[in-house]
N, C-alpha and C. Protein backbone atom coordinates (compact mmCIF):
# COMPACT_ATOMS: atom_id res chain seq x y z
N UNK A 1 29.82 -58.16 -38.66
CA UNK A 1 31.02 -58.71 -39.24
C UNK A 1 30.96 -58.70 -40.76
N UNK A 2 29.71 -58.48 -41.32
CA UNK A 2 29.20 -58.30 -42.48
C UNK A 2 30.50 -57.66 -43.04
N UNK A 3 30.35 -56.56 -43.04
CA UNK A 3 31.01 -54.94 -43.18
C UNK A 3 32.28 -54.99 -43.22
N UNK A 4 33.18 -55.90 -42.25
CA UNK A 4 34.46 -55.98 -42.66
C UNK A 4 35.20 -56.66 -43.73
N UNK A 5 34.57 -57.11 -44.23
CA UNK A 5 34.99 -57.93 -45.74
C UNK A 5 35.34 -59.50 -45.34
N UNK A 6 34.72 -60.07 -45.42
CA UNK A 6 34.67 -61.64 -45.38
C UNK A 6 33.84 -61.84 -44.76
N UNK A 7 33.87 -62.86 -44.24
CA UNK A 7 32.51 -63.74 -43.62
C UNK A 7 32.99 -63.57 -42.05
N UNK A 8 34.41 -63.47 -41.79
CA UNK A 8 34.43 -63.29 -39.93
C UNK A 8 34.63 -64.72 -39.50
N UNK A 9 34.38 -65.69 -40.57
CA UNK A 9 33.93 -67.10 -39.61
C UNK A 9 35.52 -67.49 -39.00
N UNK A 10 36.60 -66.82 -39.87
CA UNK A 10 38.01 -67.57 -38.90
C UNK A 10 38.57 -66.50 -38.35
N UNK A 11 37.72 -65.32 -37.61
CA UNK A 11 38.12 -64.72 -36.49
C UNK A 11 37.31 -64.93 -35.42
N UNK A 12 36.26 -66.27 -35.30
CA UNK A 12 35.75 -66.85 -34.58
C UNK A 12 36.40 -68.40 -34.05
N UNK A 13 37.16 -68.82 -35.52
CA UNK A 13 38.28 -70.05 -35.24
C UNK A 13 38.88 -69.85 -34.31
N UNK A 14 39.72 -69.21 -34.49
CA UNK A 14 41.22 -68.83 -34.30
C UNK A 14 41.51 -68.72 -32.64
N UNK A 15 42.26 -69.08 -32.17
CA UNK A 15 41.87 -68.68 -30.54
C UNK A 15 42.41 -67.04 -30.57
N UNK A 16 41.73 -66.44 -29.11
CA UNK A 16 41.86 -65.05 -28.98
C UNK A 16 42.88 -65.03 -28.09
N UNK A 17 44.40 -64.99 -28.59
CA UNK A 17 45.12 -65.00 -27.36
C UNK A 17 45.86 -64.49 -28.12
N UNK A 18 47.27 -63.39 -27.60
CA UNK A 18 48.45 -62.69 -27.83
C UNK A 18 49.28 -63.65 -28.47
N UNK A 19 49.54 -63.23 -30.16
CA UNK A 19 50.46 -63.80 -30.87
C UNK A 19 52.16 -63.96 -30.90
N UNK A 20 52.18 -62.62 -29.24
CA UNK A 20 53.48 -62.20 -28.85
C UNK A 20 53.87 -63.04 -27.83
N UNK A 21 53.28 -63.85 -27.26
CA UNK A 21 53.41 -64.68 -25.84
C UNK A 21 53.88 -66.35 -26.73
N UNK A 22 55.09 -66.51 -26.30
CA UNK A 22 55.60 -67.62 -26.58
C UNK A 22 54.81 -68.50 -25.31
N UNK A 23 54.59 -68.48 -24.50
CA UNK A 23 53.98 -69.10 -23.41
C UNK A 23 52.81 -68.80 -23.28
N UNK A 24 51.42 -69.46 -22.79
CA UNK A 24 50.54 -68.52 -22.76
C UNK A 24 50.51 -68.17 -21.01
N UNK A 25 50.35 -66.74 -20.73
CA UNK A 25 50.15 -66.11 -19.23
C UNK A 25 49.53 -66.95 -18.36
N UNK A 26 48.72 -67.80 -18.65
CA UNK A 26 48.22 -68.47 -17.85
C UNK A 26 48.76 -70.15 -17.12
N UNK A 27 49.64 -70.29 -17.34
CA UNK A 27 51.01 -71.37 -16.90
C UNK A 27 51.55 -70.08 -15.96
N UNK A 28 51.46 -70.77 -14.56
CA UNK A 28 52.01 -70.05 -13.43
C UNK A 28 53.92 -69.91 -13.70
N UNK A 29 54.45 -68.82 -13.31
CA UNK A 29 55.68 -68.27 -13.79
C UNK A 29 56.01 -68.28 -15.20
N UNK A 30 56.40 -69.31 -15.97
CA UNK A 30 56.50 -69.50 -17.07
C UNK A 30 55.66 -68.34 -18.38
N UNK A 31 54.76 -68.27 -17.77
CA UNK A 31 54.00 -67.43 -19.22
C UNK A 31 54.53 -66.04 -18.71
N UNK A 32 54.86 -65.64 -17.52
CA UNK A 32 55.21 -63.80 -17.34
C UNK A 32 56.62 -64.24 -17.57
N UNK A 33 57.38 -65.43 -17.56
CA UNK A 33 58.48 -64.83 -17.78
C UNK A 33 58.78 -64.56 -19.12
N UNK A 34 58.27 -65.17 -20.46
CA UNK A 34 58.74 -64.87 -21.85
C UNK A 34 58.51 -62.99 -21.80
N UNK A 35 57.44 -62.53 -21.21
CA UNK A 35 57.04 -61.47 -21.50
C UNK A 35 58.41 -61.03 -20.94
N UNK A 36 59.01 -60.83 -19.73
CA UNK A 36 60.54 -59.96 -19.52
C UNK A 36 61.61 -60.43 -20.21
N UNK A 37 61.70 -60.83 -20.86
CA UNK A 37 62.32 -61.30 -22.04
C UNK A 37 62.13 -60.68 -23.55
N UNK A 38 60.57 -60.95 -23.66
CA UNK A 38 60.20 -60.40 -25.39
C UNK A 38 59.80 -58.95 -25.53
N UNK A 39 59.83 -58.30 -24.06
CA UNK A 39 59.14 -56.77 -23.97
C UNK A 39 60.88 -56.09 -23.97
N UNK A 40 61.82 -56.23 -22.70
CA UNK A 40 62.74 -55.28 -22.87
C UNK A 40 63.48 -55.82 -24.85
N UNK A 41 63.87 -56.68 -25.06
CA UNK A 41 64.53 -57.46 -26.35
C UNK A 41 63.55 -56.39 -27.67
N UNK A 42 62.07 -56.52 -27.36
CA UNK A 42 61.64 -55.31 -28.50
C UNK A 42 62.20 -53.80 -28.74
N UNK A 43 62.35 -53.12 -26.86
CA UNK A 43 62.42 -51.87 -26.49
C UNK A 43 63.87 -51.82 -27.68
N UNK A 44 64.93 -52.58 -26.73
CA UNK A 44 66.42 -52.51 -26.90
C UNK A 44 66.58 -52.54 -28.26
N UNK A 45 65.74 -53.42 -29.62
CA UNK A 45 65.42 -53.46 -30.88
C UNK A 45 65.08 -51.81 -31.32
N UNK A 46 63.81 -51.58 -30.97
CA UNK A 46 63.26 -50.23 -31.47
C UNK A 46 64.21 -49.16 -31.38
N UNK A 47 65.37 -49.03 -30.01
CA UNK A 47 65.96 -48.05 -29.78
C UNK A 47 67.06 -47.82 -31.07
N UNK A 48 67.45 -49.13 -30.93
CA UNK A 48 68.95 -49.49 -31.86
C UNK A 48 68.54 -48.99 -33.80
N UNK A 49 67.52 -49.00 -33.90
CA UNK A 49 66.91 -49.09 -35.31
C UNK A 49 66.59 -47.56 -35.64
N UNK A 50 66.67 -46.93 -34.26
CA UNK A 50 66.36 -45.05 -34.72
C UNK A 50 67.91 -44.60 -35.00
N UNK A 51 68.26 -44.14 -36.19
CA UNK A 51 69.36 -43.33 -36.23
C UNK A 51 70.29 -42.71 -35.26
N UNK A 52 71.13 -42.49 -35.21
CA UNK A 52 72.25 -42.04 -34.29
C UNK A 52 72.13 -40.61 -34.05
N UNK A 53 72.12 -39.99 -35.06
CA UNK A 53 71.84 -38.29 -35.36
C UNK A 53 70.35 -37.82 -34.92
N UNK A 54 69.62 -38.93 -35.26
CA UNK A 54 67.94 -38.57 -34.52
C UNK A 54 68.08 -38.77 -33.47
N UNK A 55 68.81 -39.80 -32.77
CA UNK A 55 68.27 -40.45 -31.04
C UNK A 55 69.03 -39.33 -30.32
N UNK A 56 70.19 -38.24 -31.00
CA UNK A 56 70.88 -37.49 -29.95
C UNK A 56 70.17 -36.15 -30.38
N UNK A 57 69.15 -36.04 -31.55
CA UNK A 57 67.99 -35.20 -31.57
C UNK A 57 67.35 -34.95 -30.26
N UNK A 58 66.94 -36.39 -30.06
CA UNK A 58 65.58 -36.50 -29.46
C UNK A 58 66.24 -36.37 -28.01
N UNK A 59 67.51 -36.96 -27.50
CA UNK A 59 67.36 -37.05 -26.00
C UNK A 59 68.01 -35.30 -25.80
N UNK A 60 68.43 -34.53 -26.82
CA UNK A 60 68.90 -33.34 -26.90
C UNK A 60 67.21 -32.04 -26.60
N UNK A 61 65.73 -32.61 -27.47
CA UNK A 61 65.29 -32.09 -27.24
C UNK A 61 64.18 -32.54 -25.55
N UNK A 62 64.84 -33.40 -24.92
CA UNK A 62 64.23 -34.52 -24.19
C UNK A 62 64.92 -33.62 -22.73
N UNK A 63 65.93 -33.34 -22.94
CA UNK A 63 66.80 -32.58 -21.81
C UNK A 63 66.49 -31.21 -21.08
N UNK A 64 65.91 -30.68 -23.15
CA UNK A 64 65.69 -29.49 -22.91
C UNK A 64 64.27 -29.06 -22.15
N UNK A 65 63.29 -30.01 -22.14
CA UNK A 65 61.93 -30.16 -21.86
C UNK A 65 62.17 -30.48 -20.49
N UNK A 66 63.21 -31.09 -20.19
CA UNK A 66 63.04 -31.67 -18.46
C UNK A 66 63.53 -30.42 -17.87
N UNK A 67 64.20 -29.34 -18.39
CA UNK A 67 64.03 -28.76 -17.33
C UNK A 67 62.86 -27.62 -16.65
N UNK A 68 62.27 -28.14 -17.24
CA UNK A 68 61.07 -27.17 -16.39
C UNK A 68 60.20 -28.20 -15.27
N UNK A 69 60.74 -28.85 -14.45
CA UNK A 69 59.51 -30.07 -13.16
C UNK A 69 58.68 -29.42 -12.63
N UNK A 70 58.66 -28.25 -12.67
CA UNK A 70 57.59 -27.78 -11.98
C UNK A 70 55.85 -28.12 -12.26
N UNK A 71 55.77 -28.02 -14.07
CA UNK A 71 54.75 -29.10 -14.54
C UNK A 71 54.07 -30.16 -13.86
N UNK A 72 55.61 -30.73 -13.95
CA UNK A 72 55.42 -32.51 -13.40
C UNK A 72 55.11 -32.32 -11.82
N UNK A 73 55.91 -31.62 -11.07
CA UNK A 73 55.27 -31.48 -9.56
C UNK A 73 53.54 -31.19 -9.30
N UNK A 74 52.96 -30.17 -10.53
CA UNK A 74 52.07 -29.68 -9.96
C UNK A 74 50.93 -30.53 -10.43
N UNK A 75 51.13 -31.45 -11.62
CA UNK A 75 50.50 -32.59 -12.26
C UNK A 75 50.43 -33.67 -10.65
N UNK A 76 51.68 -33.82 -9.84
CA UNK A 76 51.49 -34.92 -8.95
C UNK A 76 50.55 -34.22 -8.33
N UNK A 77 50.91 -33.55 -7.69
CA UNK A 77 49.77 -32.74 -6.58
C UNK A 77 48.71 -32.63 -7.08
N UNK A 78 48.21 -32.59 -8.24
CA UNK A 78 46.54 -32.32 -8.76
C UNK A 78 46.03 -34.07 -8.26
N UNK A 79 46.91 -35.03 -9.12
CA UNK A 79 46.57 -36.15 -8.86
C UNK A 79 46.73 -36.80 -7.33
N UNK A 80 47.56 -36.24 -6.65
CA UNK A 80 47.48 -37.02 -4.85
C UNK A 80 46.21 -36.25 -4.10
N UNK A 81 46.26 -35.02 -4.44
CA UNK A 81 44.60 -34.54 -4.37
C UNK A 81 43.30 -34.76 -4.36
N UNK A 82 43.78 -35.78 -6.03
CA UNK A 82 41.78 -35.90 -6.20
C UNK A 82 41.91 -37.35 -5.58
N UNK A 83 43.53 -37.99 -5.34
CA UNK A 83 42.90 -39.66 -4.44
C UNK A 83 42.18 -39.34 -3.29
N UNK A 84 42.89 -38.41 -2.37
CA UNK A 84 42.48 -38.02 -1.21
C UNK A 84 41.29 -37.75 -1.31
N UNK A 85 40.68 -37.01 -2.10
CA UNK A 85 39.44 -36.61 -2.28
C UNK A 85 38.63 -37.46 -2.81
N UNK A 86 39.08 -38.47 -3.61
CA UNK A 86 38.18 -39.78 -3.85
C UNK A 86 38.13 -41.02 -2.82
N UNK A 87 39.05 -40.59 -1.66
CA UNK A 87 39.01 -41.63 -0.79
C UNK A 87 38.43 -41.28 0.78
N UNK A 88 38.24 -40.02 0.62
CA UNK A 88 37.51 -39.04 1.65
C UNK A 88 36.04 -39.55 1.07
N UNK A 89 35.87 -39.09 0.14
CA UNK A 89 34.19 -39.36 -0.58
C UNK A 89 33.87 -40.88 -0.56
N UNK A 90 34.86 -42.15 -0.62
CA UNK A 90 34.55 -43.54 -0.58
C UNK A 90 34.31 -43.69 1.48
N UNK A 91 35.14 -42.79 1.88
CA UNK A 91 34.89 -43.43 3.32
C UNK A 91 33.66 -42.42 4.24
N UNK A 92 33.20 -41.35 3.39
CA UNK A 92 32.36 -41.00 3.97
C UNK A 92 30.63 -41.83 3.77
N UNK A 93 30.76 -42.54 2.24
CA UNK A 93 29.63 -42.78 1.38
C UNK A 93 29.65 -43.75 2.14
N UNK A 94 30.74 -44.56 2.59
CA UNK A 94 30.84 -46.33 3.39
C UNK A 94 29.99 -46.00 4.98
N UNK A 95 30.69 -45.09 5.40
CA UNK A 95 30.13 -44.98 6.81
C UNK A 95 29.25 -43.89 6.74
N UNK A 96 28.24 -43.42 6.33
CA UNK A 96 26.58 -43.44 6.00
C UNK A 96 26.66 -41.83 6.74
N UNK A 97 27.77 -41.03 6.41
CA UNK A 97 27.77 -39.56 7.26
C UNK A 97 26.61 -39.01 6.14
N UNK A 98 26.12 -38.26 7.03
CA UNK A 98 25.19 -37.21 6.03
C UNK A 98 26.06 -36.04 5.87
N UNK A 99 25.57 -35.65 4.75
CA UNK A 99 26.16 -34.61 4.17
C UNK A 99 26.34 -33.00 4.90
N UNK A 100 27.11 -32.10 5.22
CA UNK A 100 27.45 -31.31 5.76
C UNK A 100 26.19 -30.18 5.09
C-alpha cells in the first residue's frame, strides 16, 4: 500500500461496499430492488447523452453486422459442445469409468 501514495490507512476505514447501492444487497428484497431501478435509469441516461447523428451511426452500423448469424450460430454450437463435453467428462470422473 506503500506504493500507492498515502498511507492506505482510510481504505482500510471505509467500509467495502458499492457506493451505487442506495440499499445495501443484503436486506432481503429491498437491497435488489434499488439496483432495477439505478441500473436500467443509468442505461436510459447513457443512451440519451450519445448524440442523435452518432446513435443512428451506430444502430446503422449495428444492422449492418447482424446480418451475418451464422457467426453467432456457430459460436452457440462451439459452446453447447464443450458443456456436453464438460458434463460427459464430470459424469464419467463421478462414476469412476476407466478410461477407454
Amino acid at each position: 500500500m506503500e506504493g500507492e501514495g498515502g498511507s492506505g490507512r482510510g481504505r482500510r476505514l471505509r467500509p467495502q461496499s458499492d457506493r451505487s447501492n442506495l440499499i445495501p444487497d443484503f436486506i432481503p428484497v429491498l437491497g435488489y430492488l434499488d439496483d432495477l431501478v439505478i441500473v436500467p435509469a443509468g442505461i436510459l441516461l447513457a443512451v440519451r447523452l450519445i448524440p442523435p447523428e452518432l446513435m443512428a451511426e451506430f444502430r446503422e452500423i449495428a444492422s449492418r453486422d447482424n446480418a451475418r448469424p451464422e457467426i453467432g450460430r456457430w459460436g452457440a454450437v462451439l459452446i453447447v459442445a464443450l458443456w456436453i463435453l464438460g458434463v460427459a467428462l464430470a459424469l464419467r470422473w463421478l462414476t469412476g469409468a476407466a478410461p477407454a
